[in-house]
N, C-alpha and C. Protein backbone atom coordinates (compact mmCIF):
# COMPACT_ATOMS: atom_id res chain seq x y z
N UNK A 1 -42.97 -73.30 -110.04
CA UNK A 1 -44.22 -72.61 -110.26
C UNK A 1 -45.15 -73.41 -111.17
N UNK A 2 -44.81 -73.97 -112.09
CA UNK A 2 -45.26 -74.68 -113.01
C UNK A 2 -46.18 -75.99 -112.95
N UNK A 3 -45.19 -76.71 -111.78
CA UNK A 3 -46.04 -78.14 -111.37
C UNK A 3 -46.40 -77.83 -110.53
N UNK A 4 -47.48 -76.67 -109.52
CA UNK A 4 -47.90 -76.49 -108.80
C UNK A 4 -49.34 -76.21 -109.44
N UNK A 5 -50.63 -77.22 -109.57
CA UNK A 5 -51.20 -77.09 -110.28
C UNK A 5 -52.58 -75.79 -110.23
N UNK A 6 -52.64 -75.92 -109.08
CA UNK A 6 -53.85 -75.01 -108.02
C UNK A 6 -53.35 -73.67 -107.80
N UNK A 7 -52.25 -73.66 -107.62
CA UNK A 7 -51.36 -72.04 -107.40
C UNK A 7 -50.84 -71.64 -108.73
N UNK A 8 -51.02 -72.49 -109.80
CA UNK A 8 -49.80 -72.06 -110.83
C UNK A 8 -50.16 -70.93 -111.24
N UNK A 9 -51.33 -70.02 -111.44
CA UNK A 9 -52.00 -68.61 -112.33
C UNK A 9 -51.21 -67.54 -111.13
N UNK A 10 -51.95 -68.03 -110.29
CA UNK A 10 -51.22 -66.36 -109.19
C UNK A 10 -49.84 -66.77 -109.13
N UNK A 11 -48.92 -67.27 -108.90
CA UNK A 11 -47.73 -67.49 -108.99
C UNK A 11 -46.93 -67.20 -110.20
N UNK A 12 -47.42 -67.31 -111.39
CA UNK A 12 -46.59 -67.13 -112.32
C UNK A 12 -47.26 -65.37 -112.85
N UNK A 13 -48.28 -64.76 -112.52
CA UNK A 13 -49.01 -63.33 -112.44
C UNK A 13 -47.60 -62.96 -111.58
N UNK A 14 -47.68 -63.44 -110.39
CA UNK A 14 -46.99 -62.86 -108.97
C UNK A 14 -45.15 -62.67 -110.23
N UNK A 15 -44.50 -63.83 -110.21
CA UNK A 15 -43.93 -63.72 -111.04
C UNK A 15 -43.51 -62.24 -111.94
N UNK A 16 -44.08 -62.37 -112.71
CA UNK A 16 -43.96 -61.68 -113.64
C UNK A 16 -44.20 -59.75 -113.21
N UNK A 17 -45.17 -59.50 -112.57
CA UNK A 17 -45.15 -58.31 -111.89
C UNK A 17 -44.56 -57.81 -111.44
N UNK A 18 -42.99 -57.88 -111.68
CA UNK A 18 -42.16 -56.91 -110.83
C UNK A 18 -41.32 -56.40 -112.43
N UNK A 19 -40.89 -55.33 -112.07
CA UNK A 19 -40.23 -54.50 -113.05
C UNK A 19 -39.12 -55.00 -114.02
N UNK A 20 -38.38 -56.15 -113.36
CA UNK A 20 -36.95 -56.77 -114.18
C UNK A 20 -37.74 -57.81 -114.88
N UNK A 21 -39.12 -58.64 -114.99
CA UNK A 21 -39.58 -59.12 -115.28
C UNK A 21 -40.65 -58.85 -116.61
N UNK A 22 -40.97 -57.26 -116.67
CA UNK A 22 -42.24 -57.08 -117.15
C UNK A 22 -41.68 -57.67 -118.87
N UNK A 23 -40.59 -56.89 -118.94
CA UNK A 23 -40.18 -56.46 -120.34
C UNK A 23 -39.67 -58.13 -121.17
N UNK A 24 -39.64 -59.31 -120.15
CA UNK A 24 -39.78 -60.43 -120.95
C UNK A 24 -41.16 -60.77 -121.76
N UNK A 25 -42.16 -60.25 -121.66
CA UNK A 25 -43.42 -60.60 -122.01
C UNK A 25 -43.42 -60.14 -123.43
N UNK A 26 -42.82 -59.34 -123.86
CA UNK A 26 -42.32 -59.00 -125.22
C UNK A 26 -42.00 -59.89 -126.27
N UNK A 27 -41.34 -61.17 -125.39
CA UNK A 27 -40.91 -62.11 -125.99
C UNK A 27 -41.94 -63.59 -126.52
N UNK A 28 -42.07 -63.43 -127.95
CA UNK A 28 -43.47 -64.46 -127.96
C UNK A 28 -43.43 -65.73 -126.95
N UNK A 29 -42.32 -66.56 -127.08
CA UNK A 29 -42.42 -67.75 -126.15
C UNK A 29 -42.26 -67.66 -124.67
N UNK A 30 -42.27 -66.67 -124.24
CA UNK A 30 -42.57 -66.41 -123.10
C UNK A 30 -44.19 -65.64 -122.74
N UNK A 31 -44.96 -65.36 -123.98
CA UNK A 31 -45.76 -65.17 -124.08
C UNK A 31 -46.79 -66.30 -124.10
N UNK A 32 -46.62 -67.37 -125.26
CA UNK A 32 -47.11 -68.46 -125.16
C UNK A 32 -47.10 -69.37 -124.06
N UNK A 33 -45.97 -69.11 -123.02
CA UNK A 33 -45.86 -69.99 -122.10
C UNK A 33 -47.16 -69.33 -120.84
N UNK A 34 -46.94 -67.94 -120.54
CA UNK A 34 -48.13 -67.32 -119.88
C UNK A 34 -49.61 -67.83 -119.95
N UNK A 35 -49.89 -67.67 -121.64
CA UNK A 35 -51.28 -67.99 -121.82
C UNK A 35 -51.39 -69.23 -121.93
N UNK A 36 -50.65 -70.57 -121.83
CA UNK A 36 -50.82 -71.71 -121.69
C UNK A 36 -51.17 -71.73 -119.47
N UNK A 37 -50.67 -71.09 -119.35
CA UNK A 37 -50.95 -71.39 -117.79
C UNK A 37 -52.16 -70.27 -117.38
N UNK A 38 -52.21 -69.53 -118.18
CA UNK A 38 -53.92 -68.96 -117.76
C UNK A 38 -54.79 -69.05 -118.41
N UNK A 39 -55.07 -69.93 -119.34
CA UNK A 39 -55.95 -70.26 -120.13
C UNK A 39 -56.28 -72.45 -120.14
N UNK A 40 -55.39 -72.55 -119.63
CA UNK A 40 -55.36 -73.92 -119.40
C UNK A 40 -56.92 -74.14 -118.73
N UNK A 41 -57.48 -75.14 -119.01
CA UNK A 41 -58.44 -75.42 -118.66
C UNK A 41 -58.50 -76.20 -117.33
N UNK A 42 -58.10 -77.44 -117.46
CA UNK A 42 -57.98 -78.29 -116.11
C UNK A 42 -57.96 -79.22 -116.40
N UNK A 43 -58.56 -79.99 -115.01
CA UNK A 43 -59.38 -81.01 -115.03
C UNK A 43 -60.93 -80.73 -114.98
N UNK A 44 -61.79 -81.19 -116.04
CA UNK A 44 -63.23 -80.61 -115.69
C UNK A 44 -64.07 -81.05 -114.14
N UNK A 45 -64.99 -80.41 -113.40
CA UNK A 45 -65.68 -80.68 -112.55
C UNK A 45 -67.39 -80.11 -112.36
N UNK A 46 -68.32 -81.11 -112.93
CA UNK A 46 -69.53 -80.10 -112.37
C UNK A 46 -70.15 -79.93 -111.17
N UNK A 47 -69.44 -80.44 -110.27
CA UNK A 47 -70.12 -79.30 -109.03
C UNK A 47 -68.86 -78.45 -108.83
N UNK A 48 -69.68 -77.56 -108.22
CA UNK A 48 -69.07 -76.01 -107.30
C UNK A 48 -68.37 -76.81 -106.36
N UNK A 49 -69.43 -77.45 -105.29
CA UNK A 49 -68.58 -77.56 -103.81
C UNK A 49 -68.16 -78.94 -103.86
N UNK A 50 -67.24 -79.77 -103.44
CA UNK A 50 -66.80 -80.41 -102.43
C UNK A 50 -66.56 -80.33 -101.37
N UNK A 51 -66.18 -82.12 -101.10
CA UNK A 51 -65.75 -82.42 -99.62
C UNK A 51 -64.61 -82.55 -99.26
N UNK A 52 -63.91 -82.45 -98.18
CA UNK A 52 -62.29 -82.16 -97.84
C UNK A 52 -61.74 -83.26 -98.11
N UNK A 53 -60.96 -83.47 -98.20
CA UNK A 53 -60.30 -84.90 -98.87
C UNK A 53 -59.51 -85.80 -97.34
N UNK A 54 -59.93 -86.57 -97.24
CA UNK A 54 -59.56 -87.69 -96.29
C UNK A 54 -57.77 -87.73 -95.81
N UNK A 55 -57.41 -87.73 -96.94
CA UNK A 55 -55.65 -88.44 -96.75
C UNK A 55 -55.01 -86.68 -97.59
N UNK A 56 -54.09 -86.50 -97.30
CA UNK A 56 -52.93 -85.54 -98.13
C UNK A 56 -51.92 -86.10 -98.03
N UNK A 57 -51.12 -86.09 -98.92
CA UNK A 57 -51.20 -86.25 -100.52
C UNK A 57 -52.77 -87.21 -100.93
N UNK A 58 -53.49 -86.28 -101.91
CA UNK A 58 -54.74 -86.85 -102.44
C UNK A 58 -54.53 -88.25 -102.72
N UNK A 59 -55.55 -88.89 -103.02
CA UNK A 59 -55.59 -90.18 -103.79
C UNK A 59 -55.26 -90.18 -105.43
N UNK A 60 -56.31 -89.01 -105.77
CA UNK A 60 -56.85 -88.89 -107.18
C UNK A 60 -57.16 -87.31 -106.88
N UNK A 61 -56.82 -86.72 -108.21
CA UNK A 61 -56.65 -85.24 -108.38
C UNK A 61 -58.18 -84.23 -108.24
N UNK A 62 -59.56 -85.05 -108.18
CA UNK A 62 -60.64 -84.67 -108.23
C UNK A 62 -60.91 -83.29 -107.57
N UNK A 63 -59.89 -83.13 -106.32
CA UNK A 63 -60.18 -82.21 -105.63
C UNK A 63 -59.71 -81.00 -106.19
N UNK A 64 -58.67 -81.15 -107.36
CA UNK A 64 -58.31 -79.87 -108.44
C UNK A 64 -58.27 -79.86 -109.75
N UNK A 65 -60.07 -79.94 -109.66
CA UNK A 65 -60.71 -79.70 -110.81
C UNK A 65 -61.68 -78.67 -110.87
N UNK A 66 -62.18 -78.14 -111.45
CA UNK A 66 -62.89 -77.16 -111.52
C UNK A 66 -63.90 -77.19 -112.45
N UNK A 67 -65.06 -76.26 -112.53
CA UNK A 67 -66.12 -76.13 -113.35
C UNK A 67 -65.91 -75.82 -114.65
N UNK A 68 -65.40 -74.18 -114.82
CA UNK A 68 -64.95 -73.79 -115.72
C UNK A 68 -63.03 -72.84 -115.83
N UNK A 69 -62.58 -73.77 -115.69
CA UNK A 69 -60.83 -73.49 -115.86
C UNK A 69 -60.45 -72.59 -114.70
N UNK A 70 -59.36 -72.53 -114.84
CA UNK A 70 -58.36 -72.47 -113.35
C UNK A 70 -58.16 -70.92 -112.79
N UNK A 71 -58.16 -70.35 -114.25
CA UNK A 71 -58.15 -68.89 -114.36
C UNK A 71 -59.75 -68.50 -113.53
N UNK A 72 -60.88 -68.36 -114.10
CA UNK A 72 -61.72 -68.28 -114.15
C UNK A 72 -62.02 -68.83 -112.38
N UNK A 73 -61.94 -69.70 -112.11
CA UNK A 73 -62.32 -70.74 -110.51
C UNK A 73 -61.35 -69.55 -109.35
N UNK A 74 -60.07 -68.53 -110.01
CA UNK A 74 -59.47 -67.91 -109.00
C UNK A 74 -60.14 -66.34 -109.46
N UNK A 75 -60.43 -66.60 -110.00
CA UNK A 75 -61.18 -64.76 -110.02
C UNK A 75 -62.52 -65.27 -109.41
N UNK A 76 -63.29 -66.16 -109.29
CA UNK A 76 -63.99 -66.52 -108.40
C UNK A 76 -64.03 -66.45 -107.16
N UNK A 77 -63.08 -67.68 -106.79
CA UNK A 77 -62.72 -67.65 -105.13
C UNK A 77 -61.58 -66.67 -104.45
N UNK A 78 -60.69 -66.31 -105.49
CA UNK A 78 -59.74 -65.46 -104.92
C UNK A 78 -59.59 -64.43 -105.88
N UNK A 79 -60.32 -63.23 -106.04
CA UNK A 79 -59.63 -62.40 -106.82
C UNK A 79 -58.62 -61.12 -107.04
N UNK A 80 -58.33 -61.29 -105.67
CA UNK A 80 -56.76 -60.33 -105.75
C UNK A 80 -55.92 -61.22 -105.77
N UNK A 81 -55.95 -62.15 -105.89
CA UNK A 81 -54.22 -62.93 -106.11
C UNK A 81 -54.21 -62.85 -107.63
N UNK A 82 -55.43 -62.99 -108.56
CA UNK A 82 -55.32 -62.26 -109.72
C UNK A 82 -54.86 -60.82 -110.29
N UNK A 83 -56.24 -60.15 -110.11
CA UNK A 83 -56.04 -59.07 -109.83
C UNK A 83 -55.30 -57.65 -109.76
N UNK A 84 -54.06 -58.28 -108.71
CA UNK A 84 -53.59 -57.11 -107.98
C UNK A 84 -52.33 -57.48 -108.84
N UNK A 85 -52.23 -58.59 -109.39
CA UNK A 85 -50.50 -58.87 -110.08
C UNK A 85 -50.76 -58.09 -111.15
N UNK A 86 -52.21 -58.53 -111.81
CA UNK A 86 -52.22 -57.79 -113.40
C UNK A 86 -52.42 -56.29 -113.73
N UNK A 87 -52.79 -55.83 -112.21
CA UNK A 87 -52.53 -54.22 -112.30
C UNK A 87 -51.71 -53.74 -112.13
N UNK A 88 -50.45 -54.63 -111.42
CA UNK A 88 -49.39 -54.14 -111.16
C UNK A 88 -48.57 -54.12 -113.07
N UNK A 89 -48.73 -55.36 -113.14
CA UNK A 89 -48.19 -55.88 -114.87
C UNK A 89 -48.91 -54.46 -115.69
N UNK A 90 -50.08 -53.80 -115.54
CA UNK A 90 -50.30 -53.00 -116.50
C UNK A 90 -49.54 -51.58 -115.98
N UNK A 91 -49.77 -51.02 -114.88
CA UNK A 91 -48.88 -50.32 -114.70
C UNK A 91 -47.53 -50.06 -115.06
N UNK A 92 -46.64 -51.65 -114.84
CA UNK A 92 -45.05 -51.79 -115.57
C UNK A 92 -44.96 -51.39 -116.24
N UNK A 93 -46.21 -52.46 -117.23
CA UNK A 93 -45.84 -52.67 -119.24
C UNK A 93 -46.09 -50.77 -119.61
N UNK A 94 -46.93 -50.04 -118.94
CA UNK A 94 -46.98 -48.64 -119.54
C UNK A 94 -46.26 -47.97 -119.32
N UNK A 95 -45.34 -47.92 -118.10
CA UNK A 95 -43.92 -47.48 -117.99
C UNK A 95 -42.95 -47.43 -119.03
N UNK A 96 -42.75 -48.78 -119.90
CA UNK A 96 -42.14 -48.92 -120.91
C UNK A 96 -41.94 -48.40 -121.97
N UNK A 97 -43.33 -47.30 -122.25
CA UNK A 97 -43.59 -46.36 -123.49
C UNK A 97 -42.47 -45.51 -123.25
N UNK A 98 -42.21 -45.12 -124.17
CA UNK A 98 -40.89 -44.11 -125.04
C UNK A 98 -41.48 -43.26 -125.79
N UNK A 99 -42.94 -43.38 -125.95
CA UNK A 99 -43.10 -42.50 -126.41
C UNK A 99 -43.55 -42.26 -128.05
N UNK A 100 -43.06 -43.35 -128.36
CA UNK A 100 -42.87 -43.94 -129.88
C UNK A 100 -42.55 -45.57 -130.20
N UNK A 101 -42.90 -45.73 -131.28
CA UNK A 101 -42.98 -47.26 -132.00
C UNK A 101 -41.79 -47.58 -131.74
N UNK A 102 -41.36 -48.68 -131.18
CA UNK A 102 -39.86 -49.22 -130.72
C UNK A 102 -39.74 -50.39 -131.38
N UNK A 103 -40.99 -50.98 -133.00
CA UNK A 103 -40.15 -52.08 -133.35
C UNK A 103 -40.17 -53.12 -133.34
N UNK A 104 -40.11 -54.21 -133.92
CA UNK A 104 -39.74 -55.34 -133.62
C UNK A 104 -40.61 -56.24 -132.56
N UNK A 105 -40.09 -57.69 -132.99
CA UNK A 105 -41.32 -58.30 -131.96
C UNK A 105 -41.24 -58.53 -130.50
N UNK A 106 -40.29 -58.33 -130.19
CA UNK A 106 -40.01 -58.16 -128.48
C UNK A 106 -39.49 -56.73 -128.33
N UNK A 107 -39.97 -55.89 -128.78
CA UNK A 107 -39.73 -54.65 -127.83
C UNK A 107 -40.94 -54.16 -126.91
N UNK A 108 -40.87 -53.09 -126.14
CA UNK A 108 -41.85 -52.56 -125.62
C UNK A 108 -42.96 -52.69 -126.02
N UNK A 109 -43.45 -52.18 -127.19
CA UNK A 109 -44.54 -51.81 -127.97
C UNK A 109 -45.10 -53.13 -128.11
N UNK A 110 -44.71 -54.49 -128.06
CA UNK A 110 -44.84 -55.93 -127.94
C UNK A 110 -45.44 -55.73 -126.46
N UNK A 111 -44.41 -55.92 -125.74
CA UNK A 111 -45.19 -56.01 -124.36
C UNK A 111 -46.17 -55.06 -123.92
N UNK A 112 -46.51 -53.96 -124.01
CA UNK A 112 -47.42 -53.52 -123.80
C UNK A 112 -48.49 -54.21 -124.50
N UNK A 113 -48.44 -54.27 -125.66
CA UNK A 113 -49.96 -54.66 -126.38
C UNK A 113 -49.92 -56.34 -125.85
N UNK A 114 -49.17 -56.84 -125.64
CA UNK A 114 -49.80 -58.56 -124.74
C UNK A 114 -50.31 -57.91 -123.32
N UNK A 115 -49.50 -57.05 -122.99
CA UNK A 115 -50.43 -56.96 -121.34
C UNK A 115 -51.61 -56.41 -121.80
N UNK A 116 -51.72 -55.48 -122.40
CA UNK A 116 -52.90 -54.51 -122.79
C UNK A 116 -54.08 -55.78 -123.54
N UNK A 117 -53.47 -56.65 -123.91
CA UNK A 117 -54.46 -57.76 -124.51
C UNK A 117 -55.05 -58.53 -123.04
């Protein structure tokens, strides 16, 4: 998921949105690892459009770069592959309530407030 540079945001969203998954987000370095892959910027690019690229495998990475970061370029062009993971993720993480303060830095009350962030 990781070295997939163009897919890596919805894939690691996709990831994480299922129920055996939610309650790792609790955990700071698995937290930090999230917002390093949706907040990552890129490679910069100022135009919008390009042209299709000649050869695959590219030459040079130009063709996955973006204007303003990777996150941002897929809520653009694609925004349910965003989207639909992080509503699913907020739905989970609120499942998790008990009801009460559970504590500590990876419990519930952790993961909810990173998804809720």
């Amino acid at each position: 998921f990781l070295t997939a540079p163009y897919v890596r945001v919805p894939l690691v969203l996709d990831l994480f949105a299922c129920q055996r998954l939610v309650p790792a987000l609790g955990v700071p370095a698995v937290q930090g690892l999230v917002d390093a892959v949706l907040f990552e910027p890129g490679e910069f690019s100022p135009f919008s459009t390009k042209t299709l690229p000649e050869h695959v495998p590219m030459v040079n990475r130009q063709y996955l770069s973006t204007p303003a970061g990777l996150l941002l370029n897929e809520l653009v062009k694609s925004p349910s592959t965003v989207l639909a993971p992080v509503d699913t993720l907020l739905r989970l993480a609120l499942e998790l309530d008990v009801g009460r303060f559970s504590g500590g830095e990876e419990g519930a009350g952790s993961t909810i407030l990173y998804v809720v962030r």
